[in-house]
C-alpha atoms as a PDB file:
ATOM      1  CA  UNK A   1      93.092  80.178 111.548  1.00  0.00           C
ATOM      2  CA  UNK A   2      91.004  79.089 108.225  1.00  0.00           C
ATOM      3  CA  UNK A   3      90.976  75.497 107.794  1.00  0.00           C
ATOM      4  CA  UNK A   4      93.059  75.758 104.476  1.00  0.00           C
ATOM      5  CA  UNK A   5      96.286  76.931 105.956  1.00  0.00           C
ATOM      6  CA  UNK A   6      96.036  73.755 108.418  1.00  0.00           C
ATOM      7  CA  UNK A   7      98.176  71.872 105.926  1.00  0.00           C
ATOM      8  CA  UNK A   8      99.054  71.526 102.323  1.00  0.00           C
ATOM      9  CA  UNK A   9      98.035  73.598  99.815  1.00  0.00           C
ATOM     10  CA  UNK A  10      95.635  75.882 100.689  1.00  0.00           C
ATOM     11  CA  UNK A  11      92.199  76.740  98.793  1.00  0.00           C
ATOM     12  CA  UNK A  12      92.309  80.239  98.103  1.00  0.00           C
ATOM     13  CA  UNK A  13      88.990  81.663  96.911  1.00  0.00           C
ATOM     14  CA  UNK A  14      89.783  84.998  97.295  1.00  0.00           C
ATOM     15  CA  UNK A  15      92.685  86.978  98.611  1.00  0.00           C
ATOM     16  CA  UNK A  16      93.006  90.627  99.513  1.00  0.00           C
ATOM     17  CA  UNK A  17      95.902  92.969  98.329  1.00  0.00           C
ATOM     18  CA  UNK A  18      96.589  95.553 100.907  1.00  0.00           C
ATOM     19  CA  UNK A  19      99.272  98.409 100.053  1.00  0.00           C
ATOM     20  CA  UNK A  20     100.436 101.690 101.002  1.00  0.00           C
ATOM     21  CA  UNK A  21      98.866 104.417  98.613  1.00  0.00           C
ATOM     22  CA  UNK A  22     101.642 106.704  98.968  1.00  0.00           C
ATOM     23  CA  UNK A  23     105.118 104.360  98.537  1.00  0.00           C
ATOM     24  CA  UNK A  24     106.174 104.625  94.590  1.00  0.00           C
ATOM     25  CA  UNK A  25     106.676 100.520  94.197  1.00  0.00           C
ATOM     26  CA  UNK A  26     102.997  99.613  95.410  1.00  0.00           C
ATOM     27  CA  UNK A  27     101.300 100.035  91.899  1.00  0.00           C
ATOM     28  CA  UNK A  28     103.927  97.958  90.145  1.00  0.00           C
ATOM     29  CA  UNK A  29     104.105  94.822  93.280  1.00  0.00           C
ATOM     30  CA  UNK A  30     100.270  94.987  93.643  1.00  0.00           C
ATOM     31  CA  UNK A  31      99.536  94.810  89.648  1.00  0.00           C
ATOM     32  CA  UNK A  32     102.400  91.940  89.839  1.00  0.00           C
ATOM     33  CA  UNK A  33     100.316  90.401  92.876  1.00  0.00           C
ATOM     34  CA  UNK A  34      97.132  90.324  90.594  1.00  0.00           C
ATOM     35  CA  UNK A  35      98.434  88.786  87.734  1.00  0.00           C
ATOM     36  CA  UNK A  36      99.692  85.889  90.076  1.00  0.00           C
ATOM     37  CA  UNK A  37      96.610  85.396  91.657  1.00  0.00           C
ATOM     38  CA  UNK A  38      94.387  85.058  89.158  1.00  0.00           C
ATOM     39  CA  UNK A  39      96.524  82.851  87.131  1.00  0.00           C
ATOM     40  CA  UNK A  40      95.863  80.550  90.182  1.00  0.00           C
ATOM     41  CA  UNK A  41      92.516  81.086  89.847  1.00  0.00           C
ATOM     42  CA  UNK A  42      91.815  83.475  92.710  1.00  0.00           C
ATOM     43  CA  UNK A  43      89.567  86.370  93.366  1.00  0.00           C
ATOM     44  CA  UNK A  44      91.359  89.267  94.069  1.00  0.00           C
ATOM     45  CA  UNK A  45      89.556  91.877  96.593  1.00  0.00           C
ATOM     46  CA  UNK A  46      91.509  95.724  96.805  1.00  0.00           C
ATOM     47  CA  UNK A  47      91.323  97.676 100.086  1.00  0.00           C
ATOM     48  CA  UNK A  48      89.562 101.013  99.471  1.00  0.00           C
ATOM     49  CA  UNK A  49      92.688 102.924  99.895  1.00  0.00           C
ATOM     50  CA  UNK A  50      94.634 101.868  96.763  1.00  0.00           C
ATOM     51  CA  UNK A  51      91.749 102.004  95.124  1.00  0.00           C
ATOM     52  CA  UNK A  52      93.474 104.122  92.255  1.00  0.00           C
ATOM     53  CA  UNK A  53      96.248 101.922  92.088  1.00  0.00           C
ATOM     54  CA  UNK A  54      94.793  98.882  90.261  1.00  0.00           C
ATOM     55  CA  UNK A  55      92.246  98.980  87.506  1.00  0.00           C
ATOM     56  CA  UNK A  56      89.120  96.224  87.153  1.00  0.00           C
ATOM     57  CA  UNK A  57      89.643  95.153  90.785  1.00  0.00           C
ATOM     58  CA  UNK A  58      86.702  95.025  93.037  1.00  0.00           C
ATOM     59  CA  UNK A  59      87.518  97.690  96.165  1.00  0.00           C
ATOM     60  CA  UNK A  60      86.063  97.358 100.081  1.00  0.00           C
ATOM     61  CA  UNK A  61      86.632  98.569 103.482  1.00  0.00           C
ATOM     62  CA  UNK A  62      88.995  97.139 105.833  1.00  0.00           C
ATOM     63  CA  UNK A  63      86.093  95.374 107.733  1.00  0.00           C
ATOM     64  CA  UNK A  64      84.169  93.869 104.526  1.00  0.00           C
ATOM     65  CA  UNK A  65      87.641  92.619 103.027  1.00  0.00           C
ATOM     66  CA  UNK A  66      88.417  90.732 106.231  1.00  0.00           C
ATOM     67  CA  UNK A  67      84.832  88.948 106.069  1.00  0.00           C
ATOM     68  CA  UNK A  68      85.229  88.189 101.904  1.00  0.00           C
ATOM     69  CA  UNK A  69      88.771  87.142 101.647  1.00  0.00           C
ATOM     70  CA  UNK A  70      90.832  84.024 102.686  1.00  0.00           C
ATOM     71  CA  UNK A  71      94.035  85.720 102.540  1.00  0.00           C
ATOM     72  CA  UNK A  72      95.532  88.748 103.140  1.00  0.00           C
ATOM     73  CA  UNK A  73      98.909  90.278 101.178  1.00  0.00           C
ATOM     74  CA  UNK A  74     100.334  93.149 102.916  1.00  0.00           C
ATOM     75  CA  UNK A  75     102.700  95.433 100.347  1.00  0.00           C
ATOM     76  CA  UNK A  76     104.601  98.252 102.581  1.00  0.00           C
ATOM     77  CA  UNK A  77     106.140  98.049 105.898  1.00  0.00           C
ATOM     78  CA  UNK A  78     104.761  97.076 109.451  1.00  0.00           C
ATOM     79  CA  UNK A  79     102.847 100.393 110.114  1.00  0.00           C
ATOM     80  CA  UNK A  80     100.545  99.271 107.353  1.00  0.00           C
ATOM     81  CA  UNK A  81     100.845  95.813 108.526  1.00  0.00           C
ATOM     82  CA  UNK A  82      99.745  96.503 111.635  1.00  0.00           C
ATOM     83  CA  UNK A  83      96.598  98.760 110.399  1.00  0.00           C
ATOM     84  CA  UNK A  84      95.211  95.365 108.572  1.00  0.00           C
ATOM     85  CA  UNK A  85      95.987  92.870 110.892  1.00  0.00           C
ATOM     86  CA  UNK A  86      93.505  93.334 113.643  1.00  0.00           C
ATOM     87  CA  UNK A  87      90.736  93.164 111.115  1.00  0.00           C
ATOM     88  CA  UNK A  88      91.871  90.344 109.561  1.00  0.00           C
ATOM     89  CA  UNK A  89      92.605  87.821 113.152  1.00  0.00           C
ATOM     90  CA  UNK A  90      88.828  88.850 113.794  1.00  0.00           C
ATOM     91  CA  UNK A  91      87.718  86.626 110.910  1.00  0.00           C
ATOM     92  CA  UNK A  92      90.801  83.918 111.067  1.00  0.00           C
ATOM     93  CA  UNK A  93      92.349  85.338 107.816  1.00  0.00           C
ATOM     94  CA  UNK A  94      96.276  85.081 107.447  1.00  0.00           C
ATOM     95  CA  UNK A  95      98.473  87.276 106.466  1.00  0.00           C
ATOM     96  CA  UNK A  96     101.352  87.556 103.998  1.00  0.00           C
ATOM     97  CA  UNK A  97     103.710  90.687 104.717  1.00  0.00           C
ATOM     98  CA  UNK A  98     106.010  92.282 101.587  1.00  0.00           C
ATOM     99  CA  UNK A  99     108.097  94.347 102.567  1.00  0.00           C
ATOM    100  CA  UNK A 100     108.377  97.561 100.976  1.00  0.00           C
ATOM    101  CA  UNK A 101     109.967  99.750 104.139  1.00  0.00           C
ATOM    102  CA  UNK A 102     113.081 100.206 106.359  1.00  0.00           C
ATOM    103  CA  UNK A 103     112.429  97.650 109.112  1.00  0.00           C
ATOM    104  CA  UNK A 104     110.137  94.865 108.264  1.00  0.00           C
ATOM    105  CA  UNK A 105     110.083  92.700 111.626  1.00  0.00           C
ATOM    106  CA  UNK A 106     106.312  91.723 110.275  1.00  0.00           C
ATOM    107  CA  UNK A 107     106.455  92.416 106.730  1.00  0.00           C
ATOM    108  CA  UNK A 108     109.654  89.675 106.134  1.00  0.00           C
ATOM    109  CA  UNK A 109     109.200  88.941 102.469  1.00  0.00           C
ATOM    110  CA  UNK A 110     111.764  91.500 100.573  1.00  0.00           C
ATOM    111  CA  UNK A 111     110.149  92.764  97.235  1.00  0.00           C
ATOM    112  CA  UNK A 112     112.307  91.199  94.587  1.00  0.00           C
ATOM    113  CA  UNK A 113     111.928  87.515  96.142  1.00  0.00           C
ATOM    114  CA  UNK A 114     107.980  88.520  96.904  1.00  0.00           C
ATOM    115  CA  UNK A 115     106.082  86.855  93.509  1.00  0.00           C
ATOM    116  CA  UNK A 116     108.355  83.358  93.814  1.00  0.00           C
ATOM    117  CA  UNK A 117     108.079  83.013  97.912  1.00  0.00           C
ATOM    118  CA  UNK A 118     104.077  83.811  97.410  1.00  0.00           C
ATOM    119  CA  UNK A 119     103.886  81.105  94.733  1.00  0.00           C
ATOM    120  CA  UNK A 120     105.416  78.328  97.008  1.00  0.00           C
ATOM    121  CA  UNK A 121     103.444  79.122 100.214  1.00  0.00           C
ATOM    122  CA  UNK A 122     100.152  79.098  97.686  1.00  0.00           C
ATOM    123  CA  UNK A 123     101.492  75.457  96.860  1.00  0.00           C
ATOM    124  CA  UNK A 124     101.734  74.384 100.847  1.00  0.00           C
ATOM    125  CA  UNK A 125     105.352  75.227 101.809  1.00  0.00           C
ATOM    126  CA  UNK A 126     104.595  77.608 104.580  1.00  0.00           C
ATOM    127  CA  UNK A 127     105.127  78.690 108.183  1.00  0.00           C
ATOM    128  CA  UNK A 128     101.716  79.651 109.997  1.00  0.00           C
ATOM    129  CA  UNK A 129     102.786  81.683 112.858  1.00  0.00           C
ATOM    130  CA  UNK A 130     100.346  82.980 115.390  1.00  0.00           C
ATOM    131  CA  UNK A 131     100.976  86.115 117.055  1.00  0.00           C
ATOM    132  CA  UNK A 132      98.957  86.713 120.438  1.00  0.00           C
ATOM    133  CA  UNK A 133      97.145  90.437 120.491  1.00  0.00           C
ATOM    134  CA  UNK A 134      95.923  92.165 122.899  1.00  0.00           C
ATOM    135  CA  UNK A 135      92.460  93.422 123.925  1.00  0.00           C
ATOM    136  CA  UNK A 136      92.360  97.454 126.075  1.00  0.00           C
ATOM    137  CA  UNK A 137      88.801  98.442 127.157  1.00  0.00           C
ATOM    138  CA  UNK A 138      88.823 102.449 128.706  1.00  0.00           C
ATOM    139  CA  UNK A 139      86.352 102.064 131.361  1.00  0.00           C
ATOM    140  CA  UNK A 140      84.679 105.154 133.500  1.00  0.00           C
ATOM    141  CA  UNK A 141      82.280 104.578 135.701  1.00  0.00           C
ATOM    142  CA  UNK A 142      82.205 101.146 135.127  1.00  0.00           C
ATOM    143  CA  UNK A 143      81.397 101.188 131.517  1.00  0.00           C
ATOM    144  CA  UNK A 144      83.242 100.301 128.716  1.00  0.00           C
ATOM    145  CA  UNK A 145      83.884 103.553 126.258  1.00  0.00           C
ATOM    146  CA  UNK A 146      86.222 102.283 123.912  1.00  0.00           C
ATOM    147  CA  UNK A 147      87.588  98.784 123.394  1.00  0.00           C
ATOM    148  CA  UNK A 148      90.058  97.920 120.787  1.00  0.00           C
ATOM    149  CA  UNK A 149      92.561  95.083 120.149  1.00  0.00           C
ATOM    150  CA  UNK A 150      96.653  95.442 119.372  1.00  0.00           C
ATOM    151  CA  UNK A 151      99.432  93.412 117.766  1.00  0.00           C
ATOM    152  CA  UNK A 152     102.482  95.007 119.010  1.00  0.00           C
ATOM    153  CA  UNK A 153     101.371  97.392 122.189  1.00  0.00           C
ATOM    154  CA  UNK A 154      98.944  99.500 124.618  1.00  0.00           C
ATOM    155  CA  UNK A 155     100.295 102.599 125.446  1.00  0.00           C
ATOM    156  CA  UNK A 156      98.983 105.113 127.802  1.00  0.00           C
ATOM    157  CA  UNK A 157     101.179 108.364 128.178  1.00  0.00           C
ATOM    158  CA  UNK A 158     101.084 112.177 128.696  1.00  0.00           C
ATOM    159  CA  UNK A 159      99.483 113.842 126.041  1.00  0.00           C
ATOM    160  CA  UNK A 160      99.655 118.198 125.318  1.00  0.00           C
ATOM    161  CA  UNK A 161     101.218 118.584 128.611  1.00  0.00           C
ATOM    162  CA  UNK A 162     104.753 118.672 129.927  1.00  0.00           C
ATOM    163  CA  UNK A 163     104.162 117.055 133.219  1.00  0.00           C
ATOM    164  CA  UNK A 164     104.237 113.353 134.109  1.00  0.00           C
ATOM    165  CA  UNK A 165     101.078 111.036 134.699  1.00  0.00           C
ATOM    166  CA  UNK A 166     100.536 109.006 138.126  1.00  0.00           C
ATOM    167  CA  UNK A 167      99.892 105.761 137.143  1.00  0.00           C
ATOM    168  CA  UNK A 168      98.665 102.703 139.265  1.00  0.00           C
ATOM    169  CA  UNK A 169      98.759  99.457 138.447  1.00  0.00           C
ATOM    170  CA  UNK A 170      97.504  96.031 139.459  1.00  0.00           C
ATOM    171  CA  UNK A 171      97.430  92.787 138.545  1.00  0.00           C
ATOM    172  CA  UNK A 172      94.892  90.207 138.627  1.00  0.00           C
ATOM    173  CA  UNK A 173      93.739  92.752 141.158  1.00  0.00           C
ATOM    174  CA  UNK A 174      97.142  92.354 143.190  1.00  0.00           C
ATOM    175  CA  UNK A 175      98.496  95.394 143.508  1.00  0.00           C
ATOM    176  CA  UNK A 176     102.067  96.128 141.870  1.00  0.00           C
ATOM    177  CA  UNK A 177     102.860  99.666 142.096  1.00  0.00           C
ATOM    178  CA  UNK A 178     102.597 103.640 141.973  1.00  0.00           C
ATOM    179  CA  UNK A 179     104.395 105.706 139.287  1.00  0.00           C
ATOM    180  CA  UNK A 180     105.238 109.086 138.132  1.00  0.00           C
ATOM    181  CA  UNK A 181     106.086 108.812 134.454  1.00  0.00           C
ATOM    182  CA  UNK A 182     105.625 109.862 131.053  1.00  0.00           C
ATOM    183  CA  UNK A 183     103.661 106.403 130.552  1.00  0.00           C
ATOM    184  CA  UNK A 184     103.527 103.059 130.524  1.00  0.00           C
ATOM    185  CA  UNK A 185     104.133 100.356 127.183  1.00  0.00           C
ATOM    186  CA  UNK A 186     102.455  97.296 127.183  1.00  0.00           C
ATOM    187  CA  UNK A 187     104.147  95.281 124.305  1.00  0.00           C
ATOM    188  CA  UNK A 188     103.144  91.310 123.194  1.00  0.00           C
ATOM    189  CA  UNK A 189     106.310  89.781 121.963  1.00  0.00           C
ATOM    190  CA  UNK A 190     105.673  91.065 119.016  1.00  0.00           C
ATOM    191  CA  UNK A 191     105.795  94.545 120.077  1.00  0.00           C
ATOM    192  CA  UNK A 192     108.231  93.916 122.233  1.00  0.00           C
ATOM    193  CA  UNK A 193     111.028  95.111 118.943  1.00  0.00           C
ATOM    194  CA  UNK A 194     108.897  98.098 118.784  1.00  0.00           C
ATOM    195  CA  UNK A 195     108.287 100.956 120.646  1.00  0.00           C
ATOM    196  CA  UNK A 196     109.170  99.361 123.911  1.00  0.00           C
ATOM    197  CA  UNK A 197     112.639  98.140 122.591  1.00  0.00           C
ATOM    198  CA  UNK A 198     113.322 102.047 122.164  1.00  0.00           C
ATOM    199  CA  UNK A 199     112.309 102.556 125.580  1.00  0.00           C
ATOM    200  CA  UNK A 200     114.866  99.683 127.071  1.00  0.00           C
ATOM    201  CA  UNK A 201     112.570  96.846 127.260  1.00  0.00           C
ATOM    202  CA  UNK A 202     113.442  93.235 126.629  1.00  0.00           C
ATOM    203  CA  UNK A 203     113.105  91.546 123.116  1.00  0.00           C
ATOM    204  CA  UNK A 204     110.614  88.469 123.650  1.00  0.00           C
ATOM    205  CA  UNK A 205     110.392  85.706 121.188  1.00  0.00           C
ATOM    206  CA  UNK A 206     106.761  85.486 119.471  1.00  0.00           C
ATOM    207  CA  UNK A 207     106.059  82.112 121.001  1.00  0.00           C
ATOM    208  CA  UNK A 208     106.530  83.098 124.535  1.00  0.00           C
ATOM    209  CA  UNK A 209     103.397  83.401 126.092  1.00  0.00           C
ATOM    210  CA  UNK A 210     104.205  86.814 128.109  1.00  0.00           C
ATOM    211  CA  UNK A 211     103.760  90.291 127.631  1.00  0.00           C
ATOM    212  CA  UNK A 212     106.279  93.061 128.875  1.00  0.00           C
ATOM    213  CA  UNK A 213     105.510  96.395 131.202  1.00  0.00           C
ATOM    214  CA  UNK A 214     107.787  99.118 130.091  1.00  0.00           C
ATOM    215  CA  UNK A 215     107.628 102.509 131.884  1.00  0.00           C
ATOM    216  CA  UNK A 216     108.590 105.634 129.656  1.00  0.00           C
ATOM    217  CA  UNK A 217     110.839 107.964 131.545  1.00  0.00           C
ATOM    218  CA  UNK A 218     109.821 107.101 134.908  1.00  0.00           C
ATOM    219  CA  UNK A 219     110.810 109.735 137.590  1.00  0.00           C
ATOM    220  CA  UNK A 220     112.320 107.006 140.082  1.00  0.00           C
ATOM    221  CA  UNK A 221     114.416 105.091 138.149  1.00  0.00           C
ATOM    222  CA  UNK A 222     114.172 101.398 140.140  1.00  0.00           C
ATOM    223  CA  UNK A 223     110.767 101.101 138.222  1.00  0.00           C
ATOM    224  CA  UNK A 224     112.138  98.969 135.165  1.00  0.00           C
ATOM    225  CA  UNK A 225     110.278  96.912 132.727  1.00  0.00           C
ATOM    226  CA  UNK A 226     108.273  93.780 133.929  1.00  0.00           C
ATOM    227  CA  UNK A 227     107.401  90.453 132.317  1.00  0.00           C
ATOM    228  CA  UNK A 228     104.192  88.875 132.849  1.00  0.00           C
ATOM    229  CA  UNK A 229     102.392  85.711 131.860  1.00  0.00           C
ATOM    230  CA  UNK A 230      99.685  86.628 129.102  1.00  0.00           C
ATOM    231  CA  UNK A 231      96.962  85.148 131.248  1.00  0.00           C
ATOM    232  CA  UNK A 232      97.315  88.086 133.723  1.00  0.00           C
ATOM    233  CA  UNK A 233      95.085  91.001 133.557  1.00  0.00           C
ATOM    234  CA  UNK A 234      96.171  94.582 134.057  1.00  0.00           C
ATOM    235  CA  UNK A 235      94.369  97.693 135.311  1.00  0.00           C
ATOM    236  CA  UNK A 236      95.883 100.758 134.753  1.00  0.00           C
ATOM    237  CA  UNK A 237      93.928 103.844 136.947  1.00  0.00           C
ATOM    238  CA  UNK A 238      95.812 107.543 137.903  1.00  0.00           C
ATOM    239  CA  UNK A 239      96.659 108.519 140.726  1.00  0.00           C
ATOM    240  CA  UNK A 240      96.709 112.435 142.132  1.00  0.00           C
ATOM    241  CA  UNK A 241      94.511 115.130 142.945  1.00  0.00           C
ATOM    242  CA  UNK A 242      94.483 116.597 139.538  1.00  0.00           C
ATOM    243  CA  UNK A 243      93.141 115.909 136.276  1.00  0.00           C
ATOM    244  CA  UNK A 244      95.231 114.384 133.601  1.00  0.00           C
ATOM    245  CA  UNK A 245      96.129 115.060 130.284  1.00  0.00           C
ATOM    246  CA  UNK A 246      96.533 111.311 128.899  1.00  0.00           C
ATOM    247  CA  UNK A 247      96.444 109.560 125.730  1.00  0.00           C
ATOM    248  CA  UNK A 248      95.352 105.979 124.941  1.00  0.00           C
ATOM    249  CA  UNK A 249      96.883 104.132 122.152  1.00  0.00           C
ATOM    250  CA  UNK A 250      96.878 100.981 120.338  1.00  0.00           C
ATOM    251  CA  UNK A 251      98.442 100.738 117.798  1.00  0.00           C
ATOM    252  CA  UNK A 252      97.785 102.920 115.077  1.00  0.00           C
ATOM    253  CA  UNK A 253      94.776 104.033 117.199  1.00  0.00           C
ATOM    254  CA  UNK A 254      94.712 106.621 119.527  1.00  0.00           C
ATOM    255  CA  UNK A 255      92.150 107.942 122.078  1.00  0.00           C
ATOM    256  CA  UNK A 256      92.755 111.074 123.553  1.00  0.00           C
ATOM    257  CA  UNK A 257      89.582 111.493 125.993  1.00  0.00           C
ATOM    258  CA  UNK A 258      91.168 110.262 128.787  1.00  0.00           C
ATOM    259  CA  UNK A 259      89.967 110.858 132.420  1.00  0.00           C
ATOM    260  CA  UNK A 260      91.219 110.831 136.011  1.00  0.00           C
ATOM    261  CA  UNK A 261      88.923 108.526 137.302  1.00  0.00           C
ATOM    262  CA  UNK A 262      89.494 106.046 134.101  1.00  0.00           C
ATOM    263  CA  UNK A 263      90.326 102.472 134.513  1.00  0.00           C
ATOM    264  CA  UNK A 264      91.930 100.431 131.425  1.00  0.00           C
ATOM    265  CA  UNK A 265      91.764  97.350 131.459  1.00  0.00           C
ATOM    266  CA  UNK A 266      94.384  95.370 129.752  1.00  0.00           C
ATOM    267  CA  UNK A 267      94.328  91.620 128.830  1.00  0.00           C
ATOM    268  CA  UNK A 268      95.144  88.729 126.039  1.00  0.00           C
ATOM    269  CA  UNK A 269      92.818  88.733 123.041  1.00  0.00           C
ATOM    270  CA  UNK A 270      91.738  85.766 122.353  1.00  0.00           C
ATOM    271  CA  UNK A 271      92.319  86.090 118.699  1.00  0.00           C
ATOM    272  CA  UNK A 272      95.500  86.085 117.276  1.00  0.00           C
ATOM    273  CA  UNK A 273      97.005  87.569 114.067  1.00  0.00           C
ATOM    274  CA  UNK A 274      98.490  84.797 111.870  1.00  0.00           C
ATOM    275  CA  UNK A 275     101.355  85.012 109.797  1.00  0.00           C
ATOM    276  CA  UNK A 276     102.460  82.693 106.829  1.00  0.00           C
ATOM    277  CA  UNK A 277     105.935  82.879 106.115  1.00  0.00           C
ATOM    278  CA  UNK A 278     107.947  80.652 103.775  1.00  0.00           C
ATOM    279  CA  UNK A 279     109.474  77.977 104.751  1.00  0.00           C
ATOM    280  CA  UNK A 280     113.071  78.309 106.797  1.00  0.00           C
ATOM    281  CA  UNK A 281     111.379  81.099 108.557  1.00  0.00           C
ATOM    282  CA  UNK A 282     114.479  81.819 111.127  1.00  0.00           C
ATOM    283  CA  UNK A 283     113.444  84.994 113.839  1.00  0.00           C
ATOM    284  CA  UNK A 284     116.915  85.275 114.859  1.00  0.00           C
ATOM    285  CA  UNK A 285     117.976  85.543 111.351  1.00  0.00           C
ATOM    286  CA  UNK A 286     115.103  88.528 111.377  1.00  0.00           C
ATOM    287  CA  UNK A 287     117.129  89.822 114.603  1.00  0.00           C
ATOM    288  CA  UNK A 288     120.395  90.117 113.492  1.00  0.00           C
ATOM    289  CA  UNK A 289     119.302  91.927 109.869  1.00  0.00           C
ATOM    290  CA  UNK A 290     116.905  94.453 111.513  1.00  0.00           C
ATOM    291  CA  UNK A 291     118.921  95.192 114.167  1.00  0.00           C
ATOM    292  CA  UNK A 292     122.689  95.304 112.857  1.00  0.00           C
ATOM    293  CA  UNK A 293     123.665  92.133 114.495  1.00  0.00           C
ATOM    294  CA  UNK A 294     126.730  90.114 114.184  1.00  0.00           C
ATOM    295  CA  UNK A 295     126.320  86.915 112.420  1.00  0.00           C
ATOM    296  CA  UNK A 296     129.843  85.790 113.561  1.00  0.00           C
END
């Protein structure tokens, strides 16, 4: 993490505004976002994409807004959360989610609190939360095609074809087992109230160091969802005589070339995304709101 969120109030030369184009309160929160920044005598950077949504600001790419910036705000929900925050761990920038959508496990600021709970964690009262990511490289023939890193989850899965994928898997180069399935989740904690919660895997806190192994419709139903240490190191080949119709994804990034004699290789990142969030920061408060539990 940059050295000004260890503690106090943090120097903030320049901060980047990240929104979705497309929601109808973006313009209105990001042109609020401005005004407050500059007032306390930041830069303000735009992401390319809402380009036409603020006047006067200076716009960049994902990548070049990661290396200029100190600080990332995040207006939307987690989808658009989740395409910024990769870029932004690879520099040590933090991020600050609003939350504009239906769910918001990463984006926990609401909208009409957003401008006051900024303000205080610009004057030091904040939470910095890091969130372990991890790091899938598709391998054939023993070199490394495609290599990208995820916040909430791998997934590998049948893609433009009704019949299940074989999938093997070891660990640490232990073997663990043989599947027929539709695929196979790999969620942090953080992902672990994503995707793999709709496909009956356990909810892990964000500090646990673990990661979860969630089959999707597996043909034998004793295969259930595994937790591992996030030291371990997964391979993931397929198994059969045939070729397979598969789909890689992380994230919000998908790779469809996909081959039957394909390894992925699956493993902790060792950068993680970091969140600020203001003080009194309660996940089980974030549990019971998102998912329509009793506070009894």
């Amino acid at each position: 993490m940059d050295q000004s969120f260890s503690g106090g109030a943090p120097r903030v030369r320049a901060a980047a505004l990240i929104g979705k184009p497309q929601h109808e309160r973006v313009p209105s929160m990001l042109a609020d976002l401005h005004r407050l920044l500059r007032r306390r005598g930041c830069q303000v950077l735009l992401e390319q994409g809402c380009r036409d949504l603020l006047s006067g600001v200076e716009t960049l790419p994902m990548e070049e807004l990661a290396a200029r910036c100190d600080l990332a705000i995040v207006v939307g929900g987690d989808g658009t959360f989740l395409a910024t925050a990769t870029a932004m761990a690879t520099h040590d920038v933090p991020l600050i989610g609003v939350n504009l959508g239906r769910v918001g496990f990463l984006v926990d600021i609401g909208a009409e609190e957003a401008l006051a709970k900024i303000e205080e964690i610009l004057d030091g009262r904040y939470e910095a939360e890091p969130r372990t990511q991890l790091r899938a490289t598709l391998l054939r023939d023993g070199r490394a095609l495609h290599e990208h890193s995820a916040l909430n989850e791998v997934v590998v899965h049948r893609w433009v074809s009704a019949s299940m994928i074989e999938l093997c898997t070891t660990i640490d180069g232990v073997f663990l087992n043989t599947q027929r399935c539709d695929g196979l989740i790999v969620a942090t904690p953080t992902g672990s109230t994503a995707y793999a919660l709709s496909g009956g895997g356990p909810i892990l806190h964000p500090r646990l160091a673990a990661m979860a192994l969630v089959p999707i419709n597996p043909y034998t139903l004793t295969n259930r969802p595994i937790v591992l240490d996030d030291a371990s190191q997964l391979e993931i080949t397929f198994s059969g005589g045939k070729e397979v119709n598969a789909q890689l994804s992380f994230d919000t990034v998908a790779i469809n070339d996909v081959r039957l004699g394909d390894c992925i290789r699956i493993r902790k990142d060792p950068k993680p995304v970091t969140i600020l969030h203001p003080m009194g920061y309660d996940f089980s408060q974030i549990l019971r709101a998102k998912l329509g539990w009793s506070s009894g």
